[in-house]
C-alpha atoms as a PDB file:
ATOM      1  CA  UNK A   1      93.758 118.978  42.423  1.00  0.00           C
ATOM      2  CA  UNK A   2      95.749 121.519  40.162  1.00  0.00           C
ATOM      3  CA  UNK A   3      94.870 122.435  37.587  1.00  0.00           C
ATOM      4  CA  UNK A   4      96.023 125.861  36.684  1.00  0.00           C
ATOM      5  CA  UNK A   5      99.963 126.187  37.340  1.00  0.00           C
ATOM      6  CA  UNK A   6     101.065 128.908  36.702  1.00  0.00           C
ATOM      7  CA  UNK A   7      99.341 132.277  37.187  1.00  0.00           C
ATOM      8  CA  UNK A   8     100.166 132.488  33.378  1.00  0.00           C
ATOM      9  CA  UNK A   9      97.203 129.822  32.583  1.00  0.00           C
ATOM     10  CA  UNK A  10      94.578 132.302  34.066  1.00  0.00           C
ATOM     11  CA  UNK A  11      95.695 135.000  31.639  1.00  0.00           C
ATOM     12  CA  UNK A  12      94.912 133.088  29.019  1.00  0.00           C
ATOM     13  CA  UNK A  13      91.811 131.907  30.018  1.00  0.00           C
ATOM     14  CA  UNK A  14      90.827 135.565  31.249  1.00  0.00           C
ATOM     15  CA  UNK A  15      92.096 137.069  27.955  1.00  0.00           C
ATOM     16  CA  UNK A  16      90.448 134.385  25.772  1.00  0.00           C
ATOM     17  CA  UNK A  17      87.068 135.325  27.433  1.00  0.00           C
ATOM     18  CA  UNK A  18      87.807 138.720  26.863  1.00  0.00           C
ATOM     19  CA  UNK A  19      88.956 138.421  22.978  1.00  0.00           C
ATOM     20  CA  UNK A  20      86.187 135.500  22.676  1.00  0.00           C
ATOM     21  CA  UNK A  21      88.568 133.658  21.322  1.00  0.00           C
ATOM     22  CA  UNK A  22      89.094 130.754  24.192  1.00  0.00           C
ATOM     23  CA  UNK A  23      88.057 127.268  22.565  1.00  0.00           C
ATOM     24  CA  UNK A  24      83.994 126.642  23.532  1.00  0.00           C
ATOM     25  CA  UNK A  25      85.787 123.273  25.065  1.00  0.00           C
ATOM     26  CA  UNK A  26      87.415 124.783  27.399  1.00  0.00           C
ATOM     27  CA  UNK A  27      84.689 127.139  28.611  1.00  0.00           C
ATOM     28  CA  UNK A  28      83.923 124.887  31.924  1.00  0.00           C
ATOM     29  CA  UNK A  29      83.054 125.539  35.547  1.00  0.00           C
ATOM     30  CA  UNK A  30      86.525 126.050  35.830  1.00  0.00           C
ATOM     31  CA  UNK A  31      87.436 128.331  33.515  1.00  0.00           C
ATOM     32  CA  UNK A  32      84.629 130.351  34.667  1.00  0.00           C
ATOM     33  CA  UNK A  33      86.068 130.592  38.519  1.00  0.00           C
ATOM     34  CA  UNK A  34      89.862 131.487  36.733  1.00  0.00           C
ATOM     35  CA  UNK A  35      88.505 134.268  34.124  1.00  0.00           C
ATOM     36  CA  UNK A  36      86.916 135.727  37.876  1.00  0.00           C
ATOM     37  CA  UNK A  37      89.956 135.184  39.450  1.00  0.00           C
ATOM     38  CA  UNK A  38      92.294 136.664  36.627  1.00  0.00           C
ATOM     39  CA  UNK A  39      89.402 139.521  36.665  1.00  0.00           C
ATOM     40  CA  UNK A  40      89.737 139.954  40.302  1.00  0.00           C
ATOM     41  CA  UNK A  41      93.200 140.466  40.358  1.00  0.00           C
ATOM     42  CA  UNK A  42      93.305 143.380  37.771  1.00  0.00           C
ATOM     43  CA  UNK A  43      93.512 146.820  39.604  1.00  0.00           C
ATOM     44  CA  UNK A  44      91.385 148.163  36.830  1.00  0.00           C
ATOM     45  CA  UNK A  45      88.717 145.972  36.660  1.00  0.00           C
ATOM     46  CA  UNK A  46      85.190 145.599  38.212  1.00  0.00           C
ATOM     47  CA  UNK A  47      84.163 142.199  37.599  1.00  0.00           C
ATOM     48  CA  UNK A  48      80.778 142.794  38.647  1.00  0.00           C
ATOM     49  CA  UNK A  49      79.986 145.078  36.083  1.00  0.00           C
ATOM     50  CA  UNK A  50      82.404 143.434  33.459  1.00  0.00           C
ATOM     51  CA  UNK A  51      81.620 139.714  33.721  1.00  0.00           C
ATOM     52  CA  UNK A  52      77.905 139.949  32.519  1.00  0.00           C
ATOM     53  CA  UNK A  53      79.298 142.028  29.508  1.00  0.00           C
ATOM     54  CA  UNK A  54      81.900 139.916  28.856  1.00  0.00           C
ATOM     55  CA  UNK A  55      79.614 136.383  29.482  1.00  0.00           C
ATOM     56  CA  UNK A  56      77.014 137.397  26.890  1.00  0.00           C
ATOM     57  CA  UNK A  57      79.161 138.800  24.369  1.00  0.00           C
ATOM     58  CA  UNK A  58      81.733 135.447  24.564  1.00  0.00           C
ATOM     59  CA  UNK A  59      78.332 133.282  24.239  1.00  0.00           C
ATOM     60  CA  UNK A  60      77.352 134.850  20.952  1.00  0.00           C
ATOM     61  CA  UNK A  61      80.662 134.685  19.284  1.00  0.00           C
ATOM     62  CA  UNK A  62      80.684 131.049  19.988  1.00  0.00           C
ATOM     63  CA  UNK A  63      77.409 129.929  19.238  1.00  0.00           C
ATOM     64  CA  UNK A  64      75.539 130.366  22.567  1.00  0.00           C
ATOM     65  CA  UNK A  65      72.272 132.485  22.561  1.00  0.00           C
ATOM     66  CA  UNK A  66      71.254 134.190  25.729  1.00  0.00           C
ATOM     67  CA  UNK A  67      67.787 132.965  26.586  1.00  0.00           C
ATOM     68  CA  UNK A  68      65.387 132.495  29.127  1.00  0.00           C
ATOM     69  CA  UNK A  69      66.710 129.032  29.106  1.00  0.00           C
ATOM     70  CA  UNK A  70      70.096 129.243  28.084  1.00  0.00           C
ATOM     71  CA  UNK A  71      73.444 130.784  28.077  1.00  0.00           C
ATOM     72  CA  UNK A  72      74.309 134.003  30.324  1.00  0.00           C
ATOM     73  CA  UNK A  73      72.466 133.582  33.890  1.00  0.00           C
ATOM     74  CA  UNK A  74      72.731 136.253  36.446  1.00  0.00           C
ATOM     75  CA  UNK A  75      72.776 134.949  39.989  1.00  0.00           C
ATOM     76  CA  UNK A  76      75.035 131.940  39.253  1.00  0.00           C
ATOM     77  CA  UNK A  77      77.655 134.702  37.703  1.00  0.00           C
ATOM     78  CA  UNK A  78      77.085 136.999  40.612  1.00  0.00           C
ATOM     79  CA  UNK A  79      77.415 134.165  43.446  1.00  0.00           C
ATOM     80  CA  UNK A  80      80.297 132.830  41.962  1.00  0.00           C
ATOM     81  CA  UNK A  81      81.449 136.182  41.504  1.00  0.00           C
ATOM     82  CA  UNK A  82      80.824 136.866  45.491  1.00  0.00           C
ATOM     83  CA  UNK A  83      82.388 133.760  46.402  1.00  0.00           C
ATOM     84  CA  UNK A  84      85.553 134.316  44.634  1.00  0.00           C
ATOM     85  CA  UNK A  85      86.070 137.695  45.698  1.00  0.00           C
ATOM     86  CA  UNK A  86      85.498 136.242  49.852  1.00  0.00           C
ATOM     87  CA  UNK A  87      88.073 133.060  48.537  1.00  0.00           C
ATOM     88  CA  UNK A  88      90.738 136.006  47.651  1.00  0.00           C
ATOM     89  CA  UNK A  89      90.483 137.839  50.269  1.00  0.00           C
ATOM     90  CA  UNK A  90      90.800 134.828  52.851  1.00  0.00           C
ATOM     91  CA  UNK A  91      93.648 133.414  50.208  1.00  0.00           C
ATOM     92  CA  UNK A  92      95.512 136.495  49.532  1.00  0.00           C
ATOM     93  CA  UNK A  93      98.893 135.301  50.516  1.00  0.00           C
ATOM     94  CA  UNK A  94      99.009 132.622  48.091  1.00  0.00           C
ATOM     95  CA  UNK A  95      99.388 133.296  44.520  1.00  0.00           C
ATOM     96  CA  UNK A  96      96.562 133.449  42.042  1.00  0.00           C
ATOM     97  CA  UNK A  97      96.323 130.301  40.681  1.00  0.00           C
ATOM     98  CA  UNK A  98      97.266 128.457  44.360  1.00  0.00           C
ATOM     99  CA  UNK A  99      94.248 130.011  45.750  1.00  0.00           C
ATOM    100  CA  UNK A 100      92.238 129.042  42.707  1.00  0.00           C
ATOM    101  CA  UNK A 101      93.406 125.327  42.916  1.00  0.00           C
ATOM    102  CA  UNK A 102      92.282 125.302  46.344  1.00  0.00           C
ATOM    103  CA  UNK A 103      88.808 126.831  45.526  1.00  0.00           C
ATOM    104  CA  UNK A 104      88.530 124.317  42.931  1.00  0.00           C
ATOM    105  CA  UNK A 105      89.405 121.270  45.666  1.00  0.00           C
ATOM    106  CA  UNK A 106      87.093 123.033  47.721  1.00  0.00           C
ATOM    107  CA  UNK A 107      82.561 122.361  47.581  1.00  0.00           C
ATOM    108  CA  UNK A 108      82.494 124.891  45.302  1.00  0.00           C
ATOM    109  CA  UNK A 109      85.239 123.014  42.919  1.00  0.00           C
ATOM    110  CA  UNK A 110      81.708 121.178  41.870  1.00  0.00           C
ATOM    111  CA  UNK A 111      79.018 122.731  39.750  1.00  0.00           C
ATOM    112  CA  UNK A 112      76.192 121.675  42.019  1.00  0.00           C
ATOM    113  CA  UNK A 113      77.156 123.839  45.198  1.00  0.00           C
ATOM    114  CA  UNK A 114      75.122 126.297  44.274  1.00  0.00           C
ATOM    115  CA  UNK A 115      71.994 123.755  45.156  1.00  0.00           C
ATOM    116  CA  UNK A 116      73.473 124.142  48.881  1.00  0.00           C
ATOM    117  CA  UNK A 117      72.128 127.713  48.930  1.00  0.00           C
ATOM    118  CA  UNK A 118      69.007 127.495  45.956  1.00  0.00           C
ATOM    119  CA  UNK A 119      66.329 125.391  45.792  1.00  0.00           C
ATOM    120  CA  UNK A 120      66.555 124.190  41.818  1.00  0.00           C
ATOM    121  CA  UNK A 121      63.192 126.063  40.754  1.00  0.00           C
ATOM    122  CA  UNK A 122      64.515 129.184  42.548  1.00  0.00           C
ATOM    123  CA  UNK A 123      68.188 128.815  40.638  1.00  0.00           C
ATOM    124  CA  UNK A 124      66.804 128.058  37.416  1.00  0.00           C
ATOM    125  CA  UNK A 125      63.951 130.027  36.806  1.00  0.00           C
ATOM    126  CA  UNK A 126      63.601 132.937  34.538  1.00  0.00           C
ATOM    127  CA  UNK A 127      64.087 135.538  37.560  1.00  0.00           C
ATOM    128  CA  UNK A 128      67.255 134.154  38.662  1.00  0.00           C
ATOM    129  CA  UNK A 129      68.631 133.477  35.035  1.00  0.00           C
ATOM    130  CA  UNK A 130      68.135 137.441  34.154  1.00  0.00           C
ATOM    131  CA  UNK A 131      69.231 139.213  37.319  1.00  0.00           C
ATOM    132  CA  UNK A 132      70.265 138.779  41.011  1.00  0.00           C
ATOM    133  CA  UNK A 133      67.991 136.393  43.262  1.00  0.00           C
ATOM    134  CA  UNK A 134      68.445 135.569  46.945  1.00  0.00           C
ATOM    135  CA  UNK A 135      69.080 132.508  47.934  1.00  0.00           C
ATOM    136  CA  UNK A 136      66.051 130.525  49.193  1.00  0.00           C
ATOM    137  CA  UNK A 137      67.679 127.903  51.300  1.00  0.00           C
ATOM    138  CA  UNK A 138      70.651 129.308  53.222  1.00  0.00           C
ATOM    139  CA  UNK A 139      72.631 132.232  52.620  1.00  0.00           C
ATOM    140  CA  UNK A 140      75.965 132.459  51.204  1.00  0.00           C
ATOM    141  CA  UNK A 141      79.271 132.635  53.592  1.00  0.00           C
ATOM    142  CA  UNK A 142      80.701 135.104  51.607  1.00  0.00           C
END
């Protein structure tokens, strides 16, 4: 599976989150995991503290309120967050969008690996939707 070729594809993904201008279309699982990765790779960035920011704020300019029960949610942005930044590090001789292909061939390529690690009530409840929550069934490898 590739999808991003070249590195050049998560800069504009990345920047389109960033200027909220990236199609609503095109906001998938996938573009999610390359605006991290683009993120990641800027010296001058922390996407910890950025990506929430930057979630919300894309969300409202394209129609998405930030509920209880919809839009921004905090532990699925922080896992994949986490998991991303272990994927680089274990990845870092390949370039940026090689190393995000491979993620995306990888389990977490699929929306639903996050059910691995979180019961469904645990991962979609209020709690985990508005800030960090542990996982309840296993813990993350990265």
């Amino acid at each position: 599976m590739n999808l991003f070729n070249p590195d050049s594809e998560l800069k504009r993904i990345g920047d389109g989150l960033v200027g909220r201008t990236l199609p609503r279309s095109e906001w998938t699982h996938a573009a999610h995991f390359a605006a991290a990765f683009w993120l990641m790779s800027k010296s001058n960035c922390d996407p910890f503290v950025e990506m929430p920011t930057l979630i919300r704020t894309y969300n409202e300019a394209t129609g998405t309120a930030n509920t209880d029960t919809g839009g921004y949610h905090a532990t699925i942005t922080i896992a994949s967050l986490r998991v991303t930044r272990g994927w680089l590090n274990a990845h870092r001789h390949c370039e940026l969008h090689v190393a995000l292909n491979t993620l995306l061939a990888s389990e977490y390529g699929r929306s639903e690996w996050l059910l691995k690690y979180w019961s469904k009530a645990v991962l979609f409840s209020v709690a985990a939707r508005r800030s960090w929550v542990e996982p309840d069934l296993r813990t993350l490898p990265f």
